[in-house]
Protein backbone atom coordinates (compact mmCIF):
# COMPACT_ATOMS: atom_id res chain seq x y z
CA UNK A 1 188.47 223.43 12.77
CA UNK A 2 188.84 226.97 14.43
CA UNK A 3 188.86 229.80 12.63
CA UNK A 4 191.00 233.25 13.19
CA UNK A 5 189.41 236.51 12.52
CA UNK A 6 192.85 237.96 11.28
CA UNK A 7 193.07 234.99 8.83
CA UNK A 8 190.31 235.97 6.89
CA UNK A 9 190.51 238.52 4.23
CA UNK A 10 187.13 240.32 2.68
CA UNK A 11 186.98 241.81 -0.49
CA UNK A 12 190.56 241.00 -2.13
CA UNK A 13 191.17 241.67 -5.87
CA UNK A 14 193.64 239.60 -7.71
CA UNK A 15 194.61 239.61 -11.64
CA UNK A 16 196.44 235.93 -11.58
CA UNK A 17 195.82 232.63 -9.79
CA UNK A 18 199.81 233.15 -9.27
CA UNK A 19 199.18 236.92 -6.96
CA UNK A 20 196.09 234.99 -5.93
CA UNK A 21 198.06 231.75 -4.18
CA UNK A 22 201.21 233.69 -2.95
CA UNK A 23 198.71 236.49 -0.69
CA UNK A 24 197.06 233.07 0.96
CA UNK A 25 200.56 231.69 1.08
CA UNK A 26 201.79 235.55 2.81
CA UNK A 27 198.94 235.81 4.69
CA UNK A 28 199.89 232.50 6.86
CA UNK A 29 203.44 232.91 7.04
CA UNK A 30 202.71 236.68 8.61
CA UNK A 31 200.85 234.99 11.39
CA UNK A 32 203.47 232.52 11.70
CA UNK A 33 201.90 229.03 10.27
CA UNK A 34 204.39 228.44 8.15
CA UNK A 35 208.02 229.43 7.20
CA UNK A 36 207.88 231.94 3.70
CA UNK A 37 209.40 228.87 1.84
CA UNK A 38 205.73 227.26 1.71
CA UNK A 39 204.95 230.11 -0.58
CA UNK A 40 206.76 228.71 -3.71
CA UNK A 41 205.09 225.13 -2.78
CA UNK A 42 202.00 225.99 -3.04
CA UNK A 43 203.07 227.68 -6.50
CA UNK A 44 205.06 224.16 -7.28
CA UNK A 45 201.44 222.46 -6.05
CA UNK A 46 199.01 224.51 -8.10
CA UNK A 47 201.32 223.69 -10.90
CA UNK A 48 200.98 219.62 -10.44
CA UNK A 49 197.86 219.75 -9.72
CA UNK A 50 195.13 222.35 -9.95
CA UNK A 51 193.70 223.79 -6.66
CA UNK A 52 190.70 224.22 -8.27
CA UNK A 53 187.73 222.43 -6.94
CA UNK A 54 184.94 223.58 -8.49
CA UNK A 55 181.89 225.47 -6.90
CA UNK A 56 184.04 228.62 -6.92
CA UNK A 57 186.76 227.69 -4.60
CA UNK A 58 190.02 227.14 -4.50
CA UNK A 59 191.86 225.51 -1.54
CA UNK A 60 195.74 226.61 -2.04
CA UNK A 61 198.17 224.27 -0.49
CA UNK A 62 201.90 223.59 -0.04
CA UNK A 63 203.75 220.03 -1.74
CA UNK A 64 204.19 217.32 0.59
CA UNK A 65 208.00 218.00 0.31
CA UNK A 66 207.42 221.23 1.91
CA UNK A 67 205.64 219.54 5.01
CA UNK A 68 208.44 220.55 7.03
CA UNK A 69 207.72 224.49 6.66
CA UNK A 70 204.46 224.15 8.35
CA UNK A 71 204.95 225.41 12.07
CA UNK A 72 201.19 225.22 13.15
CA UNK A 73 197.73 224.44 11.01
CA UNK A 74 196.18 227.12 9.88
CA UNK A 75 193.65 228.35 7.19
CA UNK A 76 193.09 231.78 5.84
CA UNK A 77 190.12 232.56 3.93
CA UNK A 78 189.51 235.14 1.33
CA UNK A 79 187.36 236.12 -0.41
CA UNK A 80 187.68 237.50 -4.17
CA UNK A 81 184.46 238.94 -5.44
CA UNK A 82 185.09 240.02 -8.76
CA UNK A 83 186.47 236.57 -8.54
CA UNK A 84 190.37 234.89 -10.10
CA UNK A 85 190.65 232.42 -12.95
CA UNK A 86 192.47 229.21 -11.78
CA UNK A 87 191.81 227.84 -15.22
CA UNK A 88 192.62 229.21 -18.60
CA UNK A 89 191.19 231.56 -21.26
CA UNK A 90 189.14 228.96 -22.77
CA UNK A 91 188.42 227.26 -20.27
CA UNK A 92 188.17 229.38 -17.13
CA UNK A 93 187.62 228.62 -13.41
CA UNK A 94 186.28 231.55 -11.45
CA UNK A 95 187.09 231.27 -7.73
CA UNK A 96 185.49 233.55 -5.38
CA UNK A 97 186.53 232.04 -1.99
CA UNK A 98 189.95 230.39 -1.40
CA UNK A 99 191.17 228.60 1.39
CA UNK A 100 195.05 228.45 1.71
CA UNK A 101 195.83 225.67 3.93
CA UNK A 102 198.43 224.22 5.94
CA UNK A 103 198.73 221.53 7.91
CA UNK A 104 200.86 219.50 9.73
CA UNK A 105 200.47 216.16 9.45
CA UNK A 106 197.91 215.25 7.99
CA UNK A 107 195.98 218.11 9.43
CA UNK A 108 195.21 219.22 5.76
CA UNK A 109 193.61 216.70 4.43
CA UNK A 110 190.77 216.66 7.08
CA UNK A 111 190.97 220.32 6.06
CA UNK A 112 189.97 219.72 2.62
CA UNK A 113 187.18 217.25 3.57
CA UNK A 114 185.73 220.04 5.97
CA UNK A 115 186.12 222.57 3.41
CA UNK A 116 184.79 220.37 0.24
CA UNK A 117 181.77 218.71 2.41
CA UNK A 118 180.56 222.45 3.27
CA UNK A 119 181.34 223.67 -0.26
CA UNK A 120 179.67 220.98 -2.16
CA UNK A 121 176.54 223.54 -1.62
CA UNK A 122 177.25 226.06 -3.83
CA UNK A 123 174.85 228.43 -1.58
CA UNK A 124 177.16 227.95 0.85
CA UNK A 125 180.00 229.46 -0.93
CA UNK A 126 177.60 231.99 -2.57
CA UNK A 127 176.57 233.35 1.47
CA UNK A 128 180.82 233.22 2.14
CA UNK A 129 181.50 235.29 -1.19
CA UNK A 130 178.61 237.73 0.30
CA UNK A 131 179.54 237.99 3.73
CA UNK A 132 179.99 241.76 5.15
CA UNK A 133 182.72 240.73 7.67
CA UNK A 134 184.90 238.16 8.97
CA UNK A 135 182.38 237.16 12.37
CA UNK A 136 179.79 236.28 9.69
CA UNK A 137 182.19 234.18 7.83
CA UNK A 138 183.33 232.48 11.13
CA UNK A 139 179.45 231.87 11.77
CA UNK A 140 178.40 230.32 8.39
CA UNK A 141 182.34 228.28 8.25
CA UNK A 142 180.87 227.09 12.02
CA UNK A 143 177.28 225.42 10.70
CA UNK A 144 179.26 222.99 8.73
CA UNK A 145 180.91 221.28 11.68
């Protein structure tokens, strides 16, 4: 998986998981991954399914119905310090690193593997929420492959 320096975002600050998924969602169709209707799927996905995956992360992705706005594969990752609550009141879900994916084919679900094999160590996603700039993200995202 390569990763683009303009795709990832450091110190973001978002009040809902909603703002939260559409600026991932934004942030690939302005570098032209996708078309701006992949937005409202990964809304329409989040909603059947939580992006959520535990270990602070969140991997924001489009519905499989919305396949066909993906131009290229991409991933942007930001990162949320003060962190975004995927969950609710009661039961929150702090993410401080999201992923928004998409990919065509099934580009995205080797994505998520990647992404959930190096997140599984919650150190690792501790160093990514920590990192100063988007090389050192690059170089810690790198010693997973």
């Amino acid at each position: 998986m390569e990763f683009q320096k303009e795709l990832i975002k450091l110190n973001q600050s978002f009040s809902t998981k909603e703002e939260a998924i559409r600026y991932c969602g934004r942030v690939l169709c302005d570098a032209g991954y996708v078309n701006k209707a992949y937005i409202e799927s990964m809304i329409d996905r989040n909603n059947d399914l939580s992006v959520y995956m535990g270990n602070f992360i969140a991997i924001p992705h489009g519905t499989d119905a919305a396949k066909k706005e993906v131009l290229s594969s991409g991933i942007t990752i930001v990162q949320v310090p003060a962190g975004v609550n995927f969950g609710t009141e009661e039961n929150p879900q702090i993410a401080t690193i999201l992923f928004g994916i998409a990919g065509l084919g099934d580009d995205h679900l080797e994505m998520i593997q990647q992404i959930s094999l190096f997140c599984a160590d919650v150190e690792n996603v501790a160093q990514l929420a920590d990192a100063q700039s988007e090389d050192e993200v690059i170089a810690l995202l790198n010693t997973a492959g």
